[in-house]
Protein backbone atom coordinates (compact mmCIF):
# COMPACT_ATOMS: atom_id res chain seq x y z
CA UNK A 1 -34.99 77.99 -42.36
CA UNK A 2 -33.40 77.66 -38.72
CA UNK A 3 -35.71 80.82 -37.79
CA UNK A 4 -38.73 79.02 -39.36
CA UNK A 5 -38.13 75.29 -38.34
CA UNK A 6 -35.78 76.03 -34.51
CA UNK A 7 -36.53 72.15 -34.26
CA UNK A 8 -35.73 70.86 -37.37
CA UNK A 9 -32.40 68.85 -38.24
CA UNK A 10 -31.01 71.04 -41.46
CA UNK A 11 -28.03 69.44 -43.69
CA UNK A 12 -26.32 71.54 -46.45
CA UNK A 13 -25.02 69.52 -49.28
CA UNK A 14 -22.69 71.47 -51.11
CA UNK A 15 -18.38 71.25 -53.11
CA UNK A 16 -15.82 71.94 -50.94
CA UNK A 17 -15.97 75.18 -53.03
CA UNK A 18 -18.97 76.53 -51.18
CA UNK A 19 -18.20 74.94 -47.95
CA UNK A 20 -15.88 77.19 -46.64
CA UNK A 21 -18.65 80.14 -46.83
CA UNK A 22 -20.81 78.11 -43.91
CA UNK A 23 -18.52 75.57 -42.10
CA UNK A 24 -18.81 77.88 -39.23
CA UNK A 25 -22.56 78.00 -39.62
CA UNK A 26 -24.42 77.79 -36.39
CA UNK A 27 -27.74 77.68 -38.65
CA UNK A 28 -27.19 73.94 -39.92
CA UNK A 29 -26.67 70.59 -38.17
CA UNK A 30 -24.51 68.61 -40.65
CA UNK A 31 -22.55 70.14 -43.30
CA UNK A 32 -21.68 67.04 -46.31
CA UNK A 33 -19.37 68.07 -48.84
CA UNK A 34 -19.73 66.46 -52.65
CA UNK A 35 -17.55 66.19 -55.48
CA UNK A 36 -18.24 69.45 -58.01
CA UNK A 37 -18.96 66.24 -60.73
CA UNK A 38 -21.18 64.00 -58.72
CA UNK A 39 -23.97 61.79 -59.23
CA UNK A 40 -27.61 61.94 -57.80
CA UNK A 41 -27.21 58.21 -57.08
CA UNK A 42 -24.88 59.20 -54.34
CA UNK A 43 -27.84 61.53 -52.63
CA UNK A 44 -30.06 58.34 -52.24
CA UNK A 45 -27.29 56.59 -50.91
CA UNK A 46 -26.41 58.47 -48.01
CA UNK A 47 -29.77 60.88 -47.14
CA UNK A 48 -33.09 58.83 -46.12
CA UNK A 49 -35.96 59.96 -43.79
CA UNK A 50 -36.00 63.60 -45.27
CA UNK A 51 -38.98 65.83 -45.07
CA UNK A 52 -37.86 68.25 -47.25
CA UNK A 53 -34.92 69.07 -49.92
CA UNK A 54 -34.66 72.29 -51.78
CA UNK A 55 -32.10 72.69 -54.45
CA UNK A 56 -30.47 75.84 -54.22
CA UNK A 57 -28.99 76.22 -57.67
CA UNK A 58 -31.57 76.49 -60.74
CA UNK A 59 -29.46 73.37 -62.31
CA UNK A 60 -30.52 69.91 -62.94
CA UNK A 61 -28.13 68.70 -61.00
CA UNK A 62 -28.89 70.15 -58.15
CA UNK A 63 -32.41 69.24 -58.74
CA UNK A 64 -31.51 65.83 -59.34
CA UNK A 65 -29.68 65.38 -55.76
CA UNK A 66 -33.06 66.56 -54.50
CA UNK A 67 -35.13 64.27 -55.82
CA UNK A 68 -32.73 61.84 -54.97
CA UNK A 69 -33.19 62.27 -51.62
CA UNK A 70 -37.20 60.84 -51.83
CA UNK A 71 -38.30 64.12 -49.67
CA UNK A 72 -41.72 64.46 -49.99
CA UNK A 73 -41.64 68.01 -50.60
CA UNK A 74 -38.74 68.73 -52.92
CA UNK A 75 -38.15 72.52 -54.12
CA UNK A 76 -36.36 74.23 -56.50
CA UNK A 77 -36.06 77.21 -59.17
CA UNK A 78 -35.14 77.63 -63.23
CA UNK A 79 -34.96 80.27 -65.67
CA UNK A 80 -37.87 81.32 -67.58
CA UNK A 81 -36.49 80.36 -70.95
CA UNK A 82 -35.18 77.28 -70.33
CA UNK A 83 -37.42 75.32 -71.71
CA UNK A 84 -36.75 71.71 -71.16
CA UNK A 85 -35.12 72.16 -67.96
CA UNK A 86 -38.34 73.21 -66.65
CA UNK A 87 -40.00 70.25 -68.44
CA UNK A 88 -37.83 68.02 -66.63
CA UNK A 89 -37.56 69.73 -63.28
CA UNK A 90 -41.04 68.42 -62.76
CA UNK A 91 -40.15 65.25 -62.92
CA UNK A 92 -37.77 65.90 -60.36
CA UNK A 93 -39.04 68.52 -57.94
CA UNK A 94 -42.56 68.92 -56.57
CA UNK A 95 -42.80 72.95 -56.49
CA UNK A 96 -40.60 74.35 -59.43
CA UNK A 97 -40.67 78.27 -59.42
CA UNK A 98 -39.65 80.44 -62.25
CA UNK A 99 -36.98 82.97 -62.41
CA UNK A 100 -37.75 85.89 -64.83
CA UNK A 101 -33.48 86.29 -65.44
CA UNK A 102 -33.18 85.73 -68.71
CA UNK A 103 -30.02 87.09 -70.90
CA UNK A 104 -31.57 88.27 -73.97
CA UNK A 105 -34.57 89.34 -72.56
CA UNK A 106 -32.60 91.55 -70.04
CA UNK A 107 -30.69 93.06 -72.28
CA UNK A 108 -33.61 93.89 -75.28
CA UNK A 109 -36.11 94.58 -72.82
CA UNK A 110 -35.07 97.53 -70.18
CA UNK A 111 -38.27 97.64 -68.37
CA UNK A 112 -37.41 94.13 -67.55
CA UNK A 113 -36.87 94.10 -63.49
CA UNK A 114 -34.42 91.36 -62.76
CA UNK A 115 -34.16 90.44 -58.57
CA UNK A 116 -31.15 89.66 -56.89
CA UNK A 117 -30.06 86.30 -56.74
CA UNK A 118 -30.58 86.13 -53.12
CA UNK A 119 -34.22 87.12 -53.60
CA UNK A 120 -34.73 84.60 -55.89
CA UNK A 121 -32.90 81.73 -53.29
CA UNK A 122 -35.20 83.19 -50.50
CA UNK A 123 -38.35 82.71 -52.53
CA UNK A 124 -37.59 78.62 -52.18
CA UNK A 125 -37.59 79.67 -47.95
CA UNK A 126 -40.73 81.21 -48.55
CA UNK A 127 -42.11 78.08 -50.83
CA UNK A 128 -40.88 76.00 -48.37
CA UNK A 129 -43.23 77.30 -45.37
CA UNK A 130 -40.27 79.84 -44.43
CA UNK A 131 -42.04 82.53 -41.89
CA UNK A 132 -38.97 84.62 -40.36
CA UNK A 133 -37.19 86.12 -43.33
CA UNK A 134 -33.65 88.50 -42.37
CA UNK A 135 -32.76 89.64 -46.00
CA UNK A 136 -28.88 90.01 -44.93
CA UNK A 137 -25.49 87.93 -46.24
CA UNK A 138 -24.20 86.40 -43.40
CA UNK A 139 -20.34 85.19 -42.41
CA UNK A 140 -18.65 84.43 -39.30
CA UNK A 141 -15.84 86.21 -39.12
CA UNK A 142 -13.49 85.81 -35.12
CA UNK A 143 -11.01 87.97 -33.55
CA UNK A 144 -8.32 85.26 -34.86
CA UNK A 145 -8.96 86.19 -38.03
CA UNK A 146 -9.72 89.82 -37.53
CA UNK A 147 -5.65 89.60 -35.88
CA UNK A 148 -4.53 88.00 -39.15
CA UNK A 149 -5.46 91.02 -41.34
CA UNK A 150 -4.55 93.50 -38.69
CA UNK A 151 -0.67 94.73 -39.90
CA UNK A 152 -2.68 95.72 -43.51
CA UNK A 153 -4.03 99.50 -43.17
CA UNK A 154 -7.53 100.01 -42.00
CA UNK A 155 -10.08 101.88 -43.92
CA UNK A 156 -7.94 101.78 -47.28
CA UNK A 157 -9.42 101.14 -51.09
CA UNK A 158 -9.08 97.22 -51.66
CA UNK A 159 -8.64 96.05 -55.29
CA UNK A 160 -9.49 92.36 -55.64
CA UNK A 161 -7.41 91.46 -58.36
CA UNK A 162 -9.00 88.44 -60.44
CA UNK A 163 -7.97 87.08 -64.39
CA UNK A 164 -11.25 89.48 -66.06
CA UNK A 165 -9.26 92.53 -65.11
CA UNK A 166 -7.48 91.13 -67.70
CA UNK A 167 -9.64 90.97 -70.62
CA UNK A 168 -12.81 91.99 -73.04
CA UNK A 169 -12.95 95.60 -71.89
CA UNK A 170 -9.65 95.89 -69.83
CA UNK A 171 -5.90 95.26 -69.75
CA UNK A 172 -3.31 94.10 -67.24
CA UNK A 173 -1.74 97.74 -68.03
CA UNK A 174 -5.27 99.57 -67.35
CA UNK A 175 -5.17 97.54 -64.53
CA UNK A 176 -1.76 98.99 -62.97
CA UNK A 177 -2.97 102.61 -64.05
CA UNK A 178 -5.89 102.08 -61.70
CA UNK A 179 -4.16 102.10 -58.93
CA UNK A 180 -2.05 105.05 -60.10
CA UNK A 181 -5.24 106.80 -60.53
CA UNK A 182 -6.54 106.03 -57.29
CA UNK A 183 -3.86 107.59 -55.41
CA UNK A 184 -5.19 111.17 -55.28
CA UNK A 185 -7.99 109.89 -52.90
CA UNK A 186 -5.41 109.74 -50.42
CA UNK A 187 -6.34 106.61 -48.81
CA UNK A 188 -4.27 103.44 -48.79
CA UNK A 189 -4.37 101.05 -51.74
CA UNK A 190 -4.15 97.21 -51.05
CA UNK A 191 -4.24 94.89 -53.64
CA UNK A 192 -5.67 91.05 -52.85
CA UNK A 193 -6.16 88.16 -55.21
CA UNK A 194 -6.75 84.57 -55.81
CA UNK A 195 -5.17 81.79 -57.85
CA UNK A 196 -6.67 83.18 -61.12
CA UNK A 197 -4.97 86.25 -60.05
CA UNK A 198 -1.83 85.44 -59.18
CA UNK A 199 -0.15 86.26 -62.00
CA UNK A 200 -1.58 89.97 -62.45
CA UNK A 201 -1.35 90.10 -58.86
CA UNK A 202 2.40 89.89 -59.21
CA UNK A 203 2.69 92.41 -61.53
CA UNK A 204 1.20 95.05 -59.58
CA UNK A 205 3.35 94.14 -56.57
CA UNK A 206 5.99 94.38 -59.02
CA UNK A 207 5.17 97.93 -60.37
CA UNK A 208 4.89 99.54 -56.91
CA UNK A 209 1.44 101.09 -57.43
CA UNK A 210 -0.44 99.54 -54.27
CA UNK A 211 0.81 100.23 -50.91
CA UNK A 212 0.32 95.86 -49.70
CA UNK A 213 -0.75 93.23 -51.90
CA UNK A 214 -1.84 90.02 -50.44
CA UNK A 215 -2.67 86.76 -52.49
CA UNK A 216 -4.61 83.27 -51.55
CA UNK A 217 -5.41 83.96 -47.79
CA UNK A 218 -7.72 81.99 -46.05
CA UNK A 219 -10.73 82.52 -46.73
CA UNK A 220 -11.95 84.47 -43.93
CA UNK A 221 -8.67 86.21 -43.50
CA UNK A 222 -10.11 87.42 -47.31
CA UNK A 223 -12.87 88.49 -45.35
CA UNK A 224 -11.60 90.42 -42.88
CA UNK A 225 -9.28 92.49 -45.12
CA UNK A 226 -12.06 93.81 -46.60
CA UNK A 227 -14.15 94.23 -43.49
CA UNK A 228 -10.85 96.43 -42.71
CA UNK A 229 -11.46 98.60 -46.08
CA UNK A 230 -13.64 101.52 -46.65
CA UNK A 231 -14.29 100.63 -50.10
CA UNK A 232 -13.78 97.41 -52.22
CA UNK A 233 -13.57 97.33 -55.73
CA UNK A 234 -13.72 94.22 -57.95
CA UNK A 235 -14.59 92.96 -61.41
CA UNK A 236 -17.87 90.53 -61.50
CA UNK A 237 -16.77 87.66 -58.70
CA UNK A 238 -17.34 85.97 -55.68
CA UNK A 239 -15.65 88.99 -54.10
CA UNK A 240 -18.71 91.14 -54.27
CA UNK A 241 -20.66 88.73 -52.31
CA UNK A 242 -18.39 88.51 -49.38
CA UNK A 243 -18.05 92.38 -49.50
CA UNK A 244 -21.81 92.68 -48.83
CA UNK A 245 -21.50 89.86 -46.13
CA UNK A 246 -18.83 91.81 -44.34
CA UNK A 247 -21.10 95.38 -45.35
CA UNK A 248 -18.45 97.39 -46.97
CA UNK A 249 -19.21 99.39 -49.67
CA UNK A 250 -18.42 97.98 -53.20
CA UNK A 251 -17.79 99.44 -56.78
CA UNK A 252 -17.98 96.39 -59.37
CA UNK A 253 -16.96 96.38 -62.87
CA UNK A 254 -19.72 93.80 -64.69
CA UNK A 255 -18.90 92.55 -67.85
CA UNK A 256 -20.46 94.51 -71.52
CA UNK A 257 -22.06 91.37 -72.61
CA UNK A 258 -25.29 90.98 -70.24
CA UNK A 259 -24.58 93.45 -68.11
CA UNK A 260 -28.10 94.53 -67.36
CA UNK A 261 -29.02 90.71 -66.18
CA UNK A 262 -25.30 90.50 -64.16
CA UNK A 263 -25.46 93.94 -62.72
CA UNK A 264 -29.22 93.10 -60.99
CA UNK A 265 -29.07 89.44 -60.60
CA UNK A 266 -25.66 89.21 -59.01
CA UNK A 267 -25.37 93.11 -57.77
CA UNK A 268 -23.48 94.14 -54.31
CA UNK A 269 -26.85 93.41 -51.84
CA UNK A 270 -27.74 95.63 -49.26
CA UNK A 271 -24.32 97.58 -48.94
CA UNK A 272 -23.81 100.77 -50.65
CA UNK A 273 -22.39 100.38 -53.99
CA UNK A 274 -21.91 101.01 -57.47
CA UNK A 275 -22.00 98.98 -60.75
CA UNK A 276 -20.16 99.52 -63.48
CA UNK A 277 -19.98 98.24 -67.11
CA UNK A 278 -16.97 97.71 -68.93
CA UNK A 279 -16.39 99.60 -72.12
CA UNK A 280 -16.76 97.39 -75.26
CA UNK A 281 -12.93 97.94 -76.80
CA UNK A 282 -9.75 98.28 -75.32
CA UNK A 283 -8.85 101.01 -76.83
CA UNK A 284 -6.73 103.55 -75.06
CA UNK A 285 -9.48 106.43 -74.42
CA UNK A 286 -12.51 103.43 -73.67
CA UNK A 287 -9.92 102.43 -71.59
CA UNK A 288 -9.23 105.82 -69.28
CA UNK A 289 -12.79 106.74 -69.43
CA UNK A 290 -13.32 103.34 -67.15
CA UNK A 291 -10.71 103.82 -64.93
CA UNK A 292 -12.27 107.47 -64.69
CA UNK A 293 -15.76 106.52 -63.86
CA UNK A 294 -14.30 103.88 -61.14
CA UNK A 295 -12.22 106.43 -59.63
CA UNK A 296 -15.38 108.65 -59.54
CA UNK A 297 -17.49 105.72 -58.14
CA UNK A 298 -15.45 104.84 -55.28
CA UNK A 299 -15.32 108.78 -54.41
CA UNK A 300 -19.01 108.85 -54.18
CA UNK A 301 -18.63 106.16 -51.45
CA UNK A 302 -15.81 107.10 -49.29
């Protein structure tokens, strides 16, 4: 939109979740941070003389907040089969576009093409009278925090430890063999998590099996560890996403359960990577033939 519109004042409303992804942002004017549980009333309160509001999120909140604003124009997306969403989103928006992601379609229907989330996001640019597209993640990342990551060991595997290592289709113990399997790659093992981590992320410091692991940085200090790595490997998280924005190459391990829809709609984008399924038991042989197949995937991109 700042390509399209140079001229145009651009706010991002967004939880102090998503924030810290684009506080550095040299693409928007104002950055206004909401509650995760607000109201739409809240939107008309503080937003007036807007020209245009696209919700970025295909839920009716989001849509709501849009129309609160009184924009003219007022853009935003839903999921095929979501019936009365997409009743009431026109009541709301004034272009509603349709996503074709859809979980049991995906999954019964394997000529179904899903696109990438981002696609989908970049379709309301286009909508919205968008004209200079760059199909890439972007994150500002500085020397500062570059120096803050620079005592882990460059170009090493990073394992971004999260609580679904942990569950339907693989087991804190799997977990810890992972890295024992990994070490025959020869390259450096570093372990990172976040608070839903913390506790696994403990026990592998515990058993030895990475060479550093690093828990709840900041966020772009999380960023530039794996900038650092030549491979990152993660279960289905946020963690893929700023992998692709720093463009390292990523091996994710998607849930069983709508894995054709997760593995296309919220895939590594535009870095080299593979994606994985996890096997449907935990028993002992599903379990090694995963931790083979990630040890194989991450050798394919080293």
């Amino acid at each position: 939109m700042r390509r399209s519109f140079p001229a145009a004042r651009i706010t991002l409303v967004c939880s102090r979740y998503n924030a810290v992804v684009v506080e550095r942002s040299t693409a928007i004017d104002e950055l206004v941070e909401l509650p995760v549980q607000t109201r739409a009333e809240v939107t008309r309160r503080r937003f007036h003389d807007v020209d245009l509001a696209i919700a970025l999120a295909p839920r009716a909140l989001d849509m709501q907040i849009a129309a609160a604003t009184g924009a003219p124009r007022r853009i935003g997306y839903t999921y095929a089969r979501r019936y009365l969403t997409r009743i009431m989103a026109h009541r709301w928006l004034s272009d509603v576009l349709i996503s074709e992601a859809d979980p049991d379609r995906a999954d019964h229907d394997p000529s179904l093409v899903i696109r990438h989330e981002v696609d989908q996001v970049l379709a309301l640019a286009l909508a919205a009278g968008a004209t200079d597209i760059v199909p890439d993640l972007m994150l500002q990342i500085d020397d500062a925090d570059r120096a803050q990551a620079a005592d882990l060991p460059a170009g090493g595997i990073v394992i971004h430890i999260g609580k679904r290592w942990a569950e339907h289709g693989s087991t804190p113990a799997s977990l810890e063999q992972l890295f024992r399997d990994m070490r025959p790659l020869g390259r450096p093992l570093v372990a990172t998590f976040g608070e839903d981590g913390r506790d696994l992320g403990r026990r592998i410091a515990a058993a030895g099996v990475a060479d550093r692991v690093v828990g709840r940085l900041p966020f772009r200090v999380w960023a530039a560890v794996f900038e650092r790595a030549a491979c990152v490997v993660t279960i289905d998280t946020g963690a893929t996403h700023v992998a692709s924005a720093v463009k390292t190459p990523t091996v994710v391990l998607f849930e069983s359960r709508y894995f054709r829809l997760n593995s296309q709609e919220w895939s590594p984008y535009r870095v080299p990577n593979a994606v994985l399924r996890k096997p449907r038991s935990e028993e002992p042989g599903a379990l090694r033939a995963s931790r083979t197949e990630i040890v194989a995937a991450v050798a394919s991109l080293l």
